[in-house]
C-alpha atoms as a PDB file:
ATOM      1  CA  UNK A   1     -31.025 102.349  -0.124  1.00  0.00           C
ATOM      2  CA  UNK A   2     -32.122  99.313   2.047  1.00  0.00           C
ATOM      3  CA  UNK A   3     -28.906  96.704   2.776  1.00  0.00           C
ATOM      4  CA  UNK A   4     -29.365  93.985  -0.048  1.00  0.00           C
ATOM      5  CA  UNK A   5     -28.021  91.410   2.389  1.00  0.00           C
ATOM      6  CA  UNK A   6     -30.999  92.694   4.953  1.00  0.00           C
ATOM      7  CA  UNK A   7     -33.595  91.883   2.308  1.00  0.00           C
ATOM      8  CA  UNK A   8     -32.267  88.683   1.090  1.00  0.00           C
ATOM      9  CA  UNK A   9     -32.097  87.138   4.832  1.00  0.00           C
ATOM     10  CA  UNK A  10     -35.934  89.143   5.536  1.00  0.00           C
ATOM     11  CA  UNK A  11     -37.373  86.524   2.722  1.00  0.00           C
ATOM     12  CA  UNK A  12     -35.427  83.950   3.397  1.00  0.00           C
ATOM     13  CA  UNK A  13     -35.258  83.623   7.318  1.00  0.00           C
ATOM     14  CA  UNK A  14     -36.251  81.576   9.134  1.00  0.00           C
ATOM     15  CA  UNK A  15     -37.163  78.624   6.962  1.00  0.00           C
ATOM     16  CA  UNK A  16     -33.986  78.535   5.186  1.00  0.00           C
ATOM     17  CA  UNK A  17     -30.518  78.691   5.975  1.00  0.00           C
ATOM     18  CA  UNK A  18     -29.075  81.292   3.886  1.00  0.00           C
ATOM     19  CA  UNK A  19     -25.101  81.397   2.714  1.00  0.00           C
ATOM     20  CA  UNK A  20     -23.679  84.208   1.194  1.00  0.00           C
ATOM     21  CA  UNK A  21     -20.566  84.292  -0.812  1.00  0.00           C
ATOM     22  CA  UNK A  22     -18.207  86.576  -2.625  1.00  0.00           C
ATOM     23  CA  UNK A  23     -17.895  85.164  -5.760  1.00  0.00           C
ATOM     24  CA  UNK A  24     -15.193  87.203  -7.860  1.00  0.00           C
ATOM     25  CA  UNK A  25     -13.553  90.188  -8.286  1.00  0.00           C
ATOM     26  CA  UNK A  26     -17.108  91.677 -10.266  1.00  0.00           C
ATOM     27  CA  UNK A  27     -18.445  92.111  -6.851  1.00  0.00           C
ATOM     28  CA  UNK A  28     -20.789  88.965  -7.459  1.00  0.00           C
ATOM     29  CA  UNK A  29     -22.072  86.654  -4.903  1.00  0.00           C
ATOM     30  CA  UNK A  30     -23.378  83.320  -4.452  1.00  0.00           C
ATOM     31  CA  UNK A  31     -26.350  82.955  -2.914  1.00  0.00           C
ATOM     32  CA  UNK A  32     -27.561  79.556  -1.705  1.00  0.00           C
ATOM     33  CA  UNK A  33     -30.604  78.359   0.526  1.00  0.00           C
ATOM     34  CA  UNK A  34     -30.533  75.074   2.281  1.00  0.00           C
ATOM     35  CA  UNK A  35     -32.952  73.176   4.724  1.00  0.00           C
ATOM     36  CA  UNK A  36     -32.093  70.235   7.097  1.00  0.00           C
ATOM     37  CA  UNK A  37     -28.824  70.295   5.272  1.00  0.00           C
ATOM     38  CA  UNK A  38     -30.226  69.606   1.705  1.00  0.00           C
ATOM     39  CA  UNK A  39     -29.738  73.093  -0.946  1.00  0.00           C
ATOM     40  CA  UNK A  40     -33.044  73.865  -1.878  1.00  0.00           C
ATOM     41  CA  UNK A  41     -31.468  77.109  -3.940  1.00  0.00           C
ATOM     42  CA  UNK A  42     -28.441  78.360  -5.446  1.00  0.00           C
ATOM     43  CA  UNK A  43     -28.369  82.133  -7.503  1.00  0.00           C
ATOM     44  CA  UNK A  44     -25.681  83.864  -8.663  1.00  0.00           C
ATOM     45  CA  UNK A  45     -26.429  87.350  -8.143  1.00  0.00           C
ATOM     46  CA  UNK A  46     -24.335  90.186 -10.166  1.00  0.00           C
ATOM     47  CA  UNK A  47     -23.387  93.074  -8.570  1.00  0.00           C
ATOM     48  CA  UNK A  48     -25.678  95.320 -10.307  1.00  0.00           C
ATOM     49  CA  UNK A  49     -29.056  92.873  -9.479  1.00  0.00           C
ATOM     50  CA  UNK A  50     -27.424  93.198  -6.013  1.00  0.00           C
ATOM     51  CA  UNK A  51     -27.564  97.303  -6.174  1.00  0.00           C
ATOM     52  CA  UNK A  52     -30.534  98.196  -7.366  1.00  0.00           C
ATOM     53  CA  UNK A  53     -33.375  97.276  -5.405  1.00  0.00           C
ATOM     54  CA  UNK A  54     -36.000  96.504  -7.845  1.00  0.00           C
ATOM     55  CA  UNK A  55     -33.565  94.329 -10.073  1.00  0.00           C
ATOM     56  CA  UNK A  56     -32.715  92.374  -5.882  1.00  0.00           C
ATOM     57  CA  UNK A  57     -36.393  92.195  -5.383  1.00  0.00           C
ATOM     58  CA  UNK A  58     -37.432  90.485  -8.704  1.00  0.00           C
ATOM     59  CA  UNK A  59     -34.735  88.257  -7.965  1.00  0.00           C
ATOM     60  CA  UNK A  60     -36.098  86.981  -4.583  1.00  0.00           C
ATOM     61  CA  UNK A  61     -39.695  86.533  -6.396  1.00  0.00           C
ATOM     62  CA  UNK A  62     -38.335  84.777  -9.136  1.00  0.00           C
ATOM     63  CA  UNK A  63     -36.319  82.307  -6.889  1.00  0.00           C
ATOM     64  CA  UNK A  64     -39.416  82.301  -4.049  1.00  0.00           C
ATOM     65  CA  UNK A  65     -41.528  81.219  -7.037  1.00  0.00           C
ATOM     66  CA  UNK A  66     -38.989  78.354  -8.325  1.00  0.00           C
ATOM     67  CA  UNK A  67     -38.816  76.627  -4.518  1.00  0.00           C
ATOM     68  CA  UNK A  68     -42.806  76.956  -4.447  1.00  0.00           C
ATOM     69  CA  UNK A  69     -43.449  75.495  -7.522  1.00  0.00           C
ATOM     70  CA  UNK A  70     -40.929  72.682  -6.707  1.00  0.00           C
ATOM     71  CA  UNK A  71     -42.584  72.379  -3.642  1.00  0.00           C
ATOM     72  CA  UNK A  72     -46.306  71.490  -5.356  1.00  0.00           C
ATOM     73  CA  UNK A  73     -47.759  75.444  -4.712  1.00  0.00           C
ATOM     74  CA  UNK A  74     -50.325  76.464  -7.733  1.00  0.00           C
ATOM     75  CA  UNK A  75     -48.575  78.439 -10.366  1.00  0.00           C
ATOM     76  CA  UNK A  76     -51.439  80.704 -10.596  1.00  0.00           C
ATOM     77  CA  UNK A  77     -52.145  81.196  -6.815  1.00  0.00           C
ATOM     78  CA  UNK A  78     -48.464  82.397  -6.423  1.00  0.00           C
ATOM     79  CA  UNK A  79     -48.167  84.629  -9.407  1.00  0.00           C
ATOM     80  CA  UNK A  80     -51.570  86.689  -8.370  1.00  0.00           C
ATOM     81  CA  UNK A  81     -50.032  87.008  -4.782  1.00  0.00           C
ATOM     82  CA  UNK A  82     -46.418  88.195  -6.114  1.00  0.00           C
ATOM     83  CA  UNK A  83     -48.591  90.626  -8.056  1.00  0.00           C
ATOM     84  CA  UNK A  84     -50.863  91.777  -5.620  1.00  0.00           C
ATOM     85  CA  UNK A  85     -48.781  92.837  -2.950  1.00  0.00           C
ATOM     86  CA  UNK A  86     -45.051  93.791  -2.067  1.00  0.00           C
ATOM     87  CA  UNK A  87     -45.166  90.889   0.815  1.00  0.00           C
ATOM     88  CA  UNK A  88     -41.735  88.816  -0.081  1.00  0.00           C
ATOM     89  CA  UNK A  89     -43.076  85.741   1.997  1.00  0.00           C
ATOM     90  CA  UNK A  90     -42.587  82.008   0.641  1.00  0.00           C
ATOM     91  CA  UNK A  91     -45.001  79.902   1.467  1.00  0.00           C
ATOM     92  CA  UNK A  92     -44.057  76.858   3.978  1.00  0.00           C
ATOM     93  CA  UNK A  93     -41.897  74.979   2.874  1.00  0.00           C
ATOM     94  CA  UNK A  94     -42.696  71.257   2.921  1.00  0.00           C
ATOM     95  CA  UNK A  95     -42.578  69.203   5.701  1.00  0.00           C
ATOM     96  CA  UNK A  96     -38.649  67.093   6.034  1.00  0.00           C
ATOM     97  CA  UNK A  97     -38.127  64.206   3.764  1.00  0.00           C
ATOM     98  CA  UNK A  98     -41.121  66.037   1.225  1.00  0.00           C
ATOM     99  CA  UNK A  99     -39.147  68.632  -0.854  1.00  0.00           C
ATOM    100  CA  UNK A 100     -36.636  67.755  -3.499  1.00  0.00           C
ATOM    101  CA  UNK A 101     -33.610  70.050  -4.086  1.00  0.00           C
ATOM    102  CA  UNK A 102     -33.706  72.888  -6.883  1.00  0.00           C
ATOM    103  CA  UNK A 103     -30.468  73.594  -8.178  1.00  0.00           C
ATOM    104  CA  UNK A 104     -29.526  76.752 -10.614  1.00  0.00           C
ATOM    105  CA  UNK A 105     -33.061  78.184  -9.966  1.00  0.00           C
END
């Protein structure tokens, strides 16, 4: 199995900074995704989303699709790339001072 930190910090890097965090004895972390010092994206992730890496990878669409829909990205354009390929890319995020945070995602 691929490392689920690896795959978190492959979608994520380099437009976000990403902070990982043991959250409680469960095994469950905290994941949360700033930019220019502003969170953009906070997920709890259990320990069983973090182990199996289909559950993990729906996870990083699902919160990939939250920051681009916050960001002004076409529901529809995003959704028929997430399902046409395995490519875990976000698209840009916007430019400083344009994006608004996106808490519990």
């Amino acid at each position: 199995m691929d490392n689920p930190f690896q795959l978190i910090t492959d979608a994520f890097a380099p437009d976000y900074q990403i902070n990982l965090s043991i959250q409680g004895l469960d095994g469950s972390i905290m994941l949360t995704l700033s930019n220019s010092g502003h969170i953009v994206a906070k997920r709890m992730i259990s320990a069983e989303q973090r182990n199996d890496p289909q559950r993990l990878k729906r996870l990083v669409q699902s919160i990939q699709f939250g920051i681009a829909i916050e960001q002004g990205h076409s529901a529809m354009a995003i959704l028929e790339a997430m399902t046409s390929s395995d490519n875990l890319s976000l698209p840009p995020p916007r430019a400083k001072g344009r994006h608004r945070p996106v808490l519990g995602l």
